[in-house]
PDB file of N, CA and C in Angstrom:
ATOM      1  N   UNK A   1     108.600 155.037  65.470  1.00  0.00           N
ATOM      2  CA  UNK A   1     108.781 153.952  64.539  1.00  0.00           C
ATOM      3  C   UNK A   1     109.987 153.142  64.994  1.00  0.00           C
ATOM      4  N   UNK A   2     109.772 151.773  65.602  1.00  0.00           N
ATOM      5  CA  UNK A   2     110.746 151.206  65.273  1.00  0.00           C
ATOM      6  C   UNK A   2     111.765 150.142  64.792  1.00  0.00           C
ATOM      7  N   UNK A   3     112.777 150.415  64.445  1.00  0.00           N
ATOM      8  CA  UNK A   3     113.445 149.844  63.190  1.00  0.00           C
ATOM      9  C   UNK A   3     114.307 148.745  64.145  1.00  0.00           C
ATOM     10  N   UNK A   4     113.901 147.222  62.741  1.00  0.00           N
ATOM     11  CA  UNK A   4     114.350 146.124  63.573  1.00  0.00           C
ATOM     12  C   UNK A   4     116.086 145.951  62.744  1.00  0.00           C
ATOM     13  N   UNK A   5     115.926 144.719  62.525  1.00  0.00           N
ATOM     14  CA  UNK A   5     117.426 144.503  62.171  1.00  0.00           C
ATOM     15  C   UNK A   5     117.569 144.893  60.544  1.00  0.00           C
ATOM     16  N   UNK A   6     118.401 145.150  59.949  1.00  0.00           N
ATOM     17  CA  UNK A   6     118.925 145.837  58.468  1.00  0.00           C
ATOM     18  C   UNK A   6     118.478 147.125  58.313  1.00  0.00           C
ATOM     19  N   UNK A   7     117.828 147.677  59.330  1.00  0.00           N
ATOM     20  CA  UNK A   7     117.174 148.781  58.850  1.00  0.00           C
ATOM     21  C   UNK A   7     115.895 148.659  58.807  1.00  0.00           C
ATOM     22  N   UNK A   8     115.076 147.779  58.781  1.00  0.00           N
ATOM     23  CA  UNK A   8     113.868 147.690  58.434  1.00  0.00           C
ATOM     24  C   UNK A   8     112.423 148.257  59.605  1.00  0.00           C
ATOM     25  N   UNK A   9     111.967 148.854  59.078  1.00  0.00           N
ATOM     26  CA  UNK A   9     110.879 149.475  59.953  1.00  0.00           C
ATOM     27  C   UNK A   9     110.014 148.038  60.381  1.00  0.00           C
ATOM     28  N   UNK A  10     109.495 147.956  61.444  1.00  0.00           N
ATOM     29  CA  UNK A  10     108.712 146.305  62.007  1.00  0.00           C
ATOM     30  C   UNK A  10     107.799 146.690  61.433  1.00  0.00           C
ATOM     31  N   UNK A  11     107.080 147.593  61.216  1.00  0.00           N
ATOM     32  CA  UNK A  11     105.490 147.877  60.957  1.00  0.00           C
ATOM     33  C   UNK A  11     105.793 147.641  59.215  1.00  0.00           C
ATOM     34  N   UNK A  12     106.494 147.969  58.198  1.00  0.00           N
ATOM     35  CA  UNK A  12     107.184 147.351  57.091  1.00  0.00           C
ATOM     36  C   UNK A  12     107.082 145.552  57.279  1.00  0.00           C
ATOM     37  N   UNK A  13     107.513 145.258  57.796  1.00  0.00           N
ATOM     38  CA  UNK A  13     108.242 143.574  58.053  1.00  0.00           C
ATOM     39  C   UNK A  13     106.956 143.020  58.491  1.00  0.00           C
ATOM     40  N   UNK A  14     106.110 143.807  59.141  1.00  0.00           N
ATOM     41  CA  UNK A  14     105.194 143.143  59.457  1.00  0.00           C
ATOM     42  C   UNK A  14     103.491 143.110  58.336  1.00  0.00           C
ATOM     43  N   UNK A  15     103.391 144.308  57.758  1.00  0.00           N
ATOM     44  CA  UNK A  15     102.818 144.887  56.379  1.00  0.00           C
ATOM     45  C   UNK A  15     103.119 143.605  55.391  1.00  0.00           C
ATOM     46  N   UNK A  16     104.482 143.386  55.306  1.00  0.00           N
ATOM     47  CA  UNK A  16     104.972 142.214  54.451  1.00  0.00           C
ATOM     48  C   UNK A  16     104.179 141.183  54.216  1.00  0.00           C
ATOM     49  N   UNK A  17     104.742 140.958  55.598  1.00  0.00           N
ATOM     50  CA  UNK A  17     104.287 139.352  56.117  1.00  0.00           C
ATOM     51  C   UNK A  17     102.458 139.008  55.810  1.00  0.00           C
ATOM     52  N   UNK A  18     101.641 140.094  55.895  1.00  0.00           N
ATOM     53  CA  UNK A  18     100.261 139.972  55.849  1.00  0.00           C
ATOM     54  C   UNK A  18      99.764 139.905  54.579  1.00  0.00           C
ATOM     55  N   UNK A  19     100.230 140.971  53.649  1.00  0.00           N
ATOM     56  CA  UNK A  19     100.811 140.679  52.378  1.00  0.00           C
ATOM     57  C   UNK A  19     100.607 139.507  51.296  1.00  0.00           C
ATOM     58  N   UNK A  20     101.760 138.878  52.017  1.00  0.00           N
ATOM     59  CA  UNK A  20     101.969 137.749  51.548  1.00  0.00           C
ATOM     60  C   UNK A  20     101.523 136.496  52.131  1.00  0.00           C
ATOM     61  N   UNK A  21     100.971 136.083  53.609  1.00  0.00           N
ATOM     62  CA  UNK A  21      99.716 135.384  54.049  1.00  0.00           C
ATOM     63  C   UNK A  21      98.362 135.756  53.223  1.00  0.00           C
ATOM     64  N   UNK A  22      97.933 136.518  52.849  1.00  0.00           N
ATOM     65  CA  UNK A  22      96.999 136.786  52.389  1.00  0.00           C
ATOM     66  C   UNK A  22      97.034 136.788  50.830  1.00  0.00           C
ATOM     67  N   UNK A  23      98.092 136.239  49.906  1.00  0.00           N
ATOM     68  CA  UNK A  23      98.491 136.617  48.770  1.00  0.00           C
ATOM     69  C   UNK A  23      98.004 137.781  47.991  1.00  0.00           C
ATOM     70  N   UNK A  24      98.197 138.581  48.839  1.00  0.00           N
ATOM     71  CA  UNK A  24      98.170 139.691  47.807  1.00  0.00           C
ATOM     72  C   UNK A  24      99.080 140.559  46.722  1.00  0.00           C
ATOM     73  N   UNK A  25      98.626 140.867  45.854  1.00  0.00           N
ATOM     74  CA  UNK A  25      99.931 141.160  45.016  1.00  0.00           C
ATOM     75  C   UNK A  25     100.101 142.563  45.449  1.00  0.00           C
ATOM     76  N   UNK A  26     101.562 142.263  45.963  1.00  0.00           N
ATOM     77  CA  UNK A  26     102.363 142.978  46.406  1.00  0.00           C
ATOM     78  C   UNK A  26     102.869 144.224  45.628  1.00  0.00           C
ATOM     79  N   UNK A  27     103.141 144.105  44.622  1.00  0.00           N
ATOM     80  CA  UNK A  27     103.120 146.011  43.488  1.00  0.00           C
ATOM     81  C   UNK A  27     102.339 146.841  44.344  1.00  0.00           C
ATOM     82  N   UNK A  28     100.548 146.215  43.936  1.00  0.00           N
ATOM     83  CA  UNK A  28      99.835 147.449  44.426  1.00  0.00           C
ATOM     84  C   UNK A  28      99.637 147.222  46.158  1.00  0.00           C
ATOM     85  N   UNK A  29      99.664 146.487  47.173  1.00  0.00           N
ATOM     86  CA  UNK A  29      99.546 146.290  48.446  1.00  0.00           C
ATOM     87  C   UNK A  29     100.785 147.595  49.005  1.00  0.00           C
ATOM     88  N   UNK A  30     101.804 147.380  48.500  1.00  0.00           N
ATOM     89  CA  UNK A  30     103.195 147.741  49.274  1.00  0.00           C
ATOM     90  C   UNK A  30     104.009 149.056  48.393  1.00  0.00           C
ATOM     91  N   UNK A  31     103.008 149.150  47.494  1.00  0.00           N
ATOM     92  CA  UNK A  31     103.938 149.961  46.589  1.00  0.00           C
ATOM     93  C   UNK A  31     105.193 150.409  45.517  1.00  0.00           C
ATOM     94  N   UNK A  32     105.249 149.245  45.459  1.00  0.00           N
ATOM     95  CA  UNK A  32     106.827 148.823  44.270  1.00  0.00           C
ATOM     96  C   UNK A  32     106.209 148.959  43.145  1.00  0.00           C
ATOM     97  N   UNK A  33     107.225 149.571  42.764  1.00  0.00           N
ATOM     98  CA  UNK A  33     107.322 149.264  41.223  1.00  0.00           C
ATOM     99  C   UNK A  33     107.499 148.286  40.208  1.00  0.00           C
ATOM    100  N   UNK A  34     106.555 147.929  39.383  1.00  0.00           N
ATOM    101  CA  UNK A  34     106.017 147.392  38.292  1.00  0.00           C
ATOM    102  C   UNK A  34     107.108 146.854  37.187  1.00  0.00           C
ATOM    103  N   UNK A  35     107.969 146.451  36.538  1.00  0.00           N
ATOM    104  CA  UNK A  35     108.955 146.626  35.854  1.00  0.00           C
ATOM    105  C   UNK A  35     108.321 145.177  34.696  1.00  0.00           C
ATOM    106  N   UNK A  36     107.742 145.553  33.583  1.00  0.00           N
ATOM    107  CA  UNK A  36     107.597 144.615  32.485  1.00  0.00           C
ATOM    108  C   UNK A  36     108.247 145.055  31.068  1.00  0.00           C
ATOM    109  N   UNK A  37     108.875 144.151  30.759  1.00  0.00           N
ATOM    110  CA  UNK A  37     110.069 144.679  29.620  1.00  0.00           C
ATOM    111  C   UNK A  37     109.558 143.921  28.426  1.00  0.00           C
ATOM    112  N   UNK A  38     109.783 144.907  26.885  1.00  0.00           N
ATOM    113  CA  UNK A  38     109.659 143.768  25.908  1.00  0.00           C
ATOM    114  C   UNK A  38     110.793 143.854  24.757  1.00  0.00           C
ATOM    115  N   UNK A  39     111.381 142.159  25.326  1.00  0.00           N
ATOM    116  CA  UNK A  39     112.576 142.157  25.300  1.00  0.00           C
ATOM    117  C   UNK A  39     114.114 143.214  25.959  1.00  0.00           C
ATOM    118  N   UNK A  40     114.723 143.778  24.515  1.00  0.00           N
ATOM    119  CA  UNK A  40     115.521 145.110  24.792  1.00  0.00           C
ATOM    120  C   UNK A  40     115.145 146.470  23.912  1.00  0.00           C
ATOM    121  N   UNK A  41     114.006 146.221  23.987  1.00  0.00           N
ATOM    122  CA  UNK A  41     113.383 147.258  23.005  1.00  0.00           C
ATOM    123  C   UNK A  41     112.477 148.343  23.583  1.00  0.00           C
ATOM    124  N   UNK A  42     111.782 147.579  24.940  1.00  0.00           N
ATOM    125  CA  UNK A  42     110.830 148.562  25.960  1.00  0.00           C
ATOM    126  C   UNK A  42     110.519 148.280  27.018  1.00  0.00           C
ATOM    127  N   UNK A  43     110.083 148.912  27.961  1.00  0.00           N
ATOM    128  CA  UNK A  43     109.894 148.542  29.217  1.00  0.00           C
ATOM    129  C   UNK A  43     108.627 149.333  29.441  1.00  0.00           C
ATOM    130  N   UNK A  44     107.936 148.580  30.146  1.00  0.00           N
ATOM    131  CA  UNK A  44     106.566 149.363  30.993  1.00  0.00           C
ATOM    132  C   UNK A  44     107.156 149.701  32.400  1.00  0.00           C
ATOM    133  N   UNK A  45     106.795 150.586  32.767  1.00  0.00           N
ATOM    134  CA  UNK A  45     106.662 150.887  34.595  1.00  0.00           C
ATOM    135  C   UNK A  45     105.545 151.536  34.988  1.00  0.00           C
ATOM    136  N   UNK A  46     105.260 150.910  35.649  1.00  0.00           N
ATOM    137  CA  UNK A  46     104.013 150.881  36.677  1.00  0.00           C
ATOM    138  C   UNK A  46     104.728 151.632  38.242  1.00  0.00           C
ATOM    139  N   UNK A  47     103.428 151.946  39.064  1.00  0.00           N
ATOM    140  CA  UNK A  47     103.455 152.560  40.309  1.00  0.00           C
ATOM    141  C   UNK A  47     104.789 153.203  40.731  1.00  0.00           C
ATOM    142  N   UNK A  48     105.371 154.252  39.255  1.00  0.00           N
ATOM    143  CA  UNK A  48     106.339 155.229  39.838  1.00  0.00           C
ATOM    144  C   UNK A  48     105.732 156.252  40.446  1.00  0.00           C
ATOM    145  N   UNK A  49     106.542 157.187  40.881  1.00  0.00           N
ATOM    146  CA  UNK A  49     106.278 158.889  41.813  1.00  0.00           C
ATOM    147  C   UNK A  49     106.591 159.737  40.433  1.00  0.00           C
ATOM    148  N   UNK A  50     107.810 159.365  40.433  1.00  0.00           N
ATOM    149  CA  UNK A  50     108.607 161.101  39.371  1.00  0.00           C
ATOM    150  C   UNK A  50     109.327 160.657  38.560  1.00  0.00           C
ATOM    151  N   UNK A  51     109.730 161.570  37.604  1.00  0.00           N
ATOM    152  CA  UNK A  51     110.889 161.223  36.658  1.00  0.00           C
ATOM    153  C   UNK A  51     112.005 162.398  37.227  1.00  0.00           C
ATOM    154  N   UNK A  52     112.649 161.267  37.648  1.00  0.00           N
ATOM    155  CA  UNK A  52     114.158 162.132  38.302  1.00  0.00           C
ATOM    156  C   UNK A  52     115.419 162.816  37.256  1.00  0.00           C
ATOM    157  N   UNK A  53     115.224 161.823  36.094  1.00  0.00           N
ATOM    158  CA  UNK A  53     116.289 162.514  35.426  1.00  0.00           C
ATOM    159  C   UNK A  53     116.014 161.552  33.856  1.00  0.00           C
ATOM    160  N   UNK A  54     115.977 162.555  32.722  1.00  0.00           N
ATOM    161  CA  UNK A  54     115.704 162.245  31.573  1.00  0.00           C
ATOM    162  C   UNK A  54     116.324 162.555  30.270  1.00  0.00           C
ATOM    163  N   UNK A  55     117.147 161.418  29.885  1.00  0.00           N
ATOM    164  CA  UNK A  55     118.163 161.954  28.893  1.00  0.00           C
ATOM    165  C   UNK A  55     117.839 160.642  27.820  1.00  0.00           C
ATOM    166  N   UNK A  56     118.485 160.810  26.529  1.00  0.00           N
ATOM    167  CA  UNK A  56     118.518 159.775  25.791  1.00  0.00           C
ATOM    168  C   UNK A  56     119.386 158.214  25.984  1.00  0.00           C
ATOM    169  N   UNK A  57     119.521 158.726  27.000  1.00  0.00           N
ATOM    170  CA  UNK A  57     120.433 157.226  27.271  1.00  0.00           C
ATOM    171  C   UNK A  57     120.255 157.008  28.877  1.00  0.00           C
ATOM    172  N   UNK A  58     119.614 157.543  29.407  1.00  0.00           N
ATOM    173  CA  UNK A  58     119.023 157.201  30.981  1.00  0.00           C
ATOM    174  C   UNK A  58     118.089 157.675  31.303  1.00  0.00           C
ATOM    175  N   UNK A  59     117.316 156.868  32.041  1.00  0.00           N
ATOM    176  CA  UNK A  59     115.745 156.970  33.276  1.00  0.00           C
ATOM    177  C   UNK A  59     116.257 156.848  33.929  1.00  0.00           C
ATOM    178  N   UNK A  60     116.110 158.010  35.307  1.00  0.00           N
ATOM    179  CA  UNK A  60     116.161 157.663  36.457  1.00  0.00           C
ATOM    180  C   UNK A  60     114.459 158.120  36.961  1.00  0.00           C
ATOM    181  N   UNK A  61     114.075 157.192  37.467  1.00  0.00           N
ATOM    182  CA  UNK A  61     112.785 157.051  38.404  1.00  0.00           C
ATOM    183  C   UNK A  61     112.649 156.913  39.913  1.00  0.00           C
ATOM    184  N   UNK A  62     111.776 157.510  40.799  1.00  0.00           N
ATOM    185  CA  UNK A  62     111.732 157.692  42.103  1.00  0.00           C
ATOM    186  C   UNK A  62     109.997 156.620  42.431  1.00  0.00           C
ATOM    187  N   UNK A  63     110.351 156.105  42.913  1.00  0.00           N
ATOM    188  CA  UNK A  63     109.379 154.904  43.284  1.00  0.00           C
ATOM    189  C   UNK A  63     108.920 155.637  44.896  1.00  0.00           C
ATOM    190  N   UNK A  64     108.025 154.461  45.389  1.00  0.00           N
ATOM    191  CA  UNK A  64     107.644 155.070  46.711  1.00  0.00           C
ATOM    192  C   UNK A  64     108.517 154.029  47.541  1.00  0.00           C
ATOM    193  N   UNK A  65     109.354 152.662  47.421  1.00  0.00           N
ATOM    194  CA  UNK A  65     110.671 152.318  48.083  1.00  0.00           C
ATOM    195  C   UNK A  65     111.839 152.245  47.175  1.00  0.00           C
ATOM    196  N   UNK A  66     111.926 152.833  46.476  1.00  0.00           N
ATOM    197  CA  UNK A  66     113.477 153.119  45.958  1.00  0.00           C
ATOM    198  C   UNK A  66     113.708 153.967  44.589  1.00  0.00           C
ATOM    199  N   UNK A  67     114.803 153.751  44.077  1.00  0.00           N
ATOM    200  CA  UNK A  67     114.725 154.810  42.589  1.00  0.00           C
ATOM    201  C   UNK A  67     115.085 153.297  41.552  1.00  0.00           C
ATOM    202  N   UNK A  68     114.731 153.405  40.338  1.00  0.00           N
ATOM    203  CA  UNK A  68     114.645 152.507  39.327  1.00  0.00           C
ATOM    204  C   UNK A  68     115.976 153.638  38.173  1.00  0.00           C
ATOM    205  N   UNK A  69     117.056 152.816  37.327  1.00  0.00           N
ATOM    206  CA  UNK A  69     117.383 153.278  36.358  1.00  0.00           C
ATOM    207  C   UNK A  69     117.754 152.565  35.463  1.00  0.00           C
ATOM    208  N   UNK A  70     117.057 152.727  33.727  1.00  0.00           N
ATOM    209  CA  UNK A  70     117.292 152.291  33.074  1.00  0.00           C
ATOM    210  C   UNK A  70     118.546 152.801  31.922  1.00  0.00           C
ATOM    211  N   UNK A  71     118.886 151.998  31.819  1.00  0.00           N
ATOM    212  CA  UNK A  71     120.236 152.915  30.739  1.00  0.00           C
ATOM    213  C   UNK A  71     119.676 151.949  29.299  1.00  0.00           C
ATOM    214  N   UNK A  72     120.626 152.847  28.330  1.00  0.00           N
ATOM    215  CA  UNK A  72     120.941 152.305  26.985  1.00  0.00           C
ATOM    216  C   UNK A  72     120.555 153.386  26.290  1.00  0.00           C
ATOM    217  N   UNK A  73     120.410 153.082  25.194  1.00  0.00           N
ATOM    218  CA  UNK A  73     120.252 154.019  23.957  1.00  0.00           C
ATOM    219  C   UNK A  73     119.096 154.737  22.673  1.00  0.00           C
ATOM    220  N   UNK A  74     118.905 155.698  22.935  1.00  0.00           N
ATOM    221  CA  UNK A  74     117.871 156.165  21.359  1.00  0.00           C
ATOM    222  C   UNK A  74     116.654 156.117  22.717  1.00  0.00           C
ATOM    223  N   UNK A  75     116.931 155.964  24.158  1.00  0.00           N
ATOM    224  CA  UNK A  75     115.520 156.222  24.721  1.00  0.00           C
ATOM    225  C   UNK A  75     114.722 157.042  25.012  1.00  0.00           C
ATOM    226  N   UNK A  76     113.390 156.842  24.650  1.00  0.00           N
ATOM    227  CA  UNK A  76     112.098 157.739  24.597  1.00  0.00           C
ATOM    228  C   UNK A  76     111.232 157.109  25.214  1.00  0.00           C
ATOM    229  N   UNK A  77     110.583 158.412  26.054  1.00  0.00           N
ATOM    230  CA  UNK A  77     108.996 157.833  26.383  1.00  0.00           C
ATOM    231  C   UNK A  77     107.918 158.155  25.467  1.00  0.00           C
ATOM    232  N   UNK A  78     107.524 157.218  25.355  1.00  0.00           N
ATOM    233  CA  UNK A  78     106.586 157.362  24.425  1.00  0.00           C
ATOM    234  C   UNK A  78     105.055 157.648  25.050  1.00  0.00           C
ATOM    235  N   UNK A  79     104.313 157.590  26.159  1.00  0.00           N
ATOM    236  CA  UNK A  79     103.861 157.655  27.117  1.00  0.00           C
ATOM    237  C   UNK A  79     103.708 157.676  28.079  1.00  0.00           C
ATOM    238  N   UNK A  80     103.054 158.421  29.218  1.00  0.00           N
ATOM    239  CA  UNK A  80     103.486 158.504  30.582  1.00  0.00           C
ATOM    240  C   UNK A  80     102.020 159.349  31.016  1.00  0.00           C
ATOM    241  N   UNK A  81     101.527 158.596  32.235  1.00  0.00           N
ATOM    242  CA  UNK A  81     100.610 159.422  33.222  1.00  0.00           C
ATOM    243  C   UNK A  81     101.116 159.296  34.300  1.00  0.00           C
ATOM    244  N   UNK A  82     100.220 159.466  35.484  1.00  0.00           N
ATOM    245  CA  UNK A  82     100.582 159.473  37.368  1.00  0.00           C
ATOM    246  C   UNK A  82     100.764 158.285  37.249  1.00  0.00           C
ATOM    247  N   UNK A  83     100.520 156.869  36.891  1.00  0.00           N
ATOM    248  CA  UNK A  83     100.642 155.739  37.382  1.00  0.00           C
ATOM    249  C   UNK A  83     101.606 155.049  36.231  1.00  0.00           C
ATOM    250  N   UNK A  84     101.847 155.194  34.975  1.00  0.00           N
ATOM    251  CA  UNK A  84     102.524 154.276  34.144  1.00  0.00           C
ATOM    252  C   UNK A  84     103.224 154.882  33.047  1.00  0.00           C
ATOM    253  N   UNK A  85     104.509 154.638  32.572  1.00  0.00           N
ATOM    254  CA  UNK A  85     105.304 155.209  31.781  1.00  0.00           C
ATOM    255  C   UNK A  85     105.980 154.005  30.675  1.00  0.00           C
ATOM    256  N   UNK A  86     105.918 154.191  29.308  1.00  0.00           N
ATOM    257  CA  UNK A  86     106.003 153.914  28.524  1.00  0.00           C
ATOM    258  C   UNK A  86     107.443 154.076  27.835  1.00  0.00           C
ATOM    259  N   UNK A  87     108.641 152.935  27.523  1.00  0.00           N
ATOM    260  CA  UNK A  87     109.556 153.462  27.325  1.00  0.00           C
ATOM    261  C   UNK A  87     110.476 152.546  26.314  1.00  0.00           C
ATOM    262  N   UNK A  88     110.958 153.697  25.203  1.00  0.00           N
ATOM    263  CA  UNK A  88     111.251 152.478  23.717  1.00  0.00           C
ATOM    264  C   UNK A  88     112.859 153.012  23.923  1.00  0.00           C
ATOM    265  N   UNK A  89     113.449 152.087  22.954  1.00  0.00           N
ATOM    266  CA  UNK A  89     114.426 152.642  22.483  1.00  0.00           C
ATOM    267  C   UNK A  89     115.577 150.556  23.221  1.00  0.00           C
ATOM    268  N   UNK A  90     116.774 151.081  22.786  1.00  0.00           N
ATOM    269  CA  UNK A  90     117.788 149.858  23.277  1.00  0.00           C
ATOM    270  C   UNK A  90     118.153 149.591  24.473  1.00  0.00           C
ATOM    271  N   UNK A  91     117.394 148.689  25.284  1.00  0.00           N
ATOM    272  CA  UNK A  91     117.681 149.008  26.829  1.00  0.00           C
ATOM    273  C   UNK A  91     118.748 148.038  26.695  1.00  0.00           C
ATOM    274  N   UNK A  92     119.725 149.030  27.516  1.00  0.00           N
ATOM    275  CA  UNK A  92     120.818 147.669  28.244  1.00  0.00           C
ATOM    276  C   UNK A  92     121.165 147.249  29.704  1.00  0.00           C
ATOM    277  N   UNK A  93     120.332 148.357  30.382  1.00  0.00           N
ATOM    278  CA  UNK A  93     120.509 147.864  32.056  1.00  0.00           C
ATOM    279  C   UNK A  93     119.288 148.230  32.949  1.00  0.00           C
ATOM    280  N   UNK A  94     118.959 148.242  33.862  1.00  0.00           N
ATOM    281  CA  UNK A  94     117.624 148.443  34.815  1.00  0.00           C
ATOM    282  C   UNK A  94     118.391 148.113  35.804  1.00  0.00           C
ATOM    283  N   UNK A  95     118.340 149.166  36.853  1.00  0.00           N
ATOM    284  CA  UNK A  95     119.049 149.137  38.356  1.00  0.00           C
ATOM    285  C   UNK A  95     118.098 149.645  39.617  1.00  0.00           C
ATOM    286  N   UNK A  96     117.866 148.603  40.707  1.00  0.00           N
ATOM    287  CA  UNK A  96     116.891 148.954  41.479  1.00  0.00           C
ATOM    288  C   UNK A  96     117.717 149.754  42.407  1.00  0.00           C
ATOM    289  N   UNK A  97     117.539 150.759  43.329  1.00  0.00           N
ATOM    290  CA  UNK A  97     118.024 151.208  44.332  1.00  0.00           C
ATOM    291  C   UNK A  97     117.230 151.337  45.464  1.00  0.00           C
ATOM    292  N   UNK A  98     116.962 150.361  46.245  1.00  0.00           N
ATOM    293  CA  UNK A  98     115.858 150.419  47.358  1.00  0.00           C
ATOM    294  C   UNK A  98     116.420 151.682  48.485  1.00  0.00           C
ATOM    295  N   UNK A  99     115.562 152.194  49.100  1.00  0.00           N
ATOM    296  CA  UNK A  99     115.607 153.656  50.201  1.00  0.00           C
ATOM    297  C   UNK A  99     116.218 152.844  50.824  1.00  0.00           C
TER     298      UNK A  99
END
């Protein structure tokens, strides 16, 4: 594999690029995660892996390019399968951490 400038794998950079010539939506093409919020009250996520760490005041999530964390307060999932997780309570932050 090899990796061009920032780190980036070419076969990545190049996956991209086809991607997005071809408009495809990129969530499900490339694998990112999904992030639809309503308001500060809930958030949907789409195309996570795992739940890394689960407390009332933080999500941490493992994506297939990075980890997702939401903070704030009174949070619950209220649903969750392999592909989508359901999540109430007072959000006050969402932090991407790409690999």
């Amino acid at each position: 594999m090899k990796i061009g400038k920032g780190g980036v794998c070419l076969f990545d950079r190049q996956k991209r690029a086809v991607v997005s010539a071809l408009s495809l939506p990129e969530d499900v093409m490339l694998g990112d995660m999904l992030l639809t919020f309503t308001g500060s009250r809930g958030a949907l996520v789409e195309n996570y892996r795992s739940i890394i760490l689960y407390t009332d005041t933080v999500l941490k999530l493992q994506g297939k390019n990075g980890r997702l964390t939401i903070e704030g307060k009174r949070l619950r999932i209220t649903y969750f399968d392999r592909e989508q997780l359901l999540l109430s309570g007072a959000i006050r932050s969402a932090v991407f951490e790409p690999l």
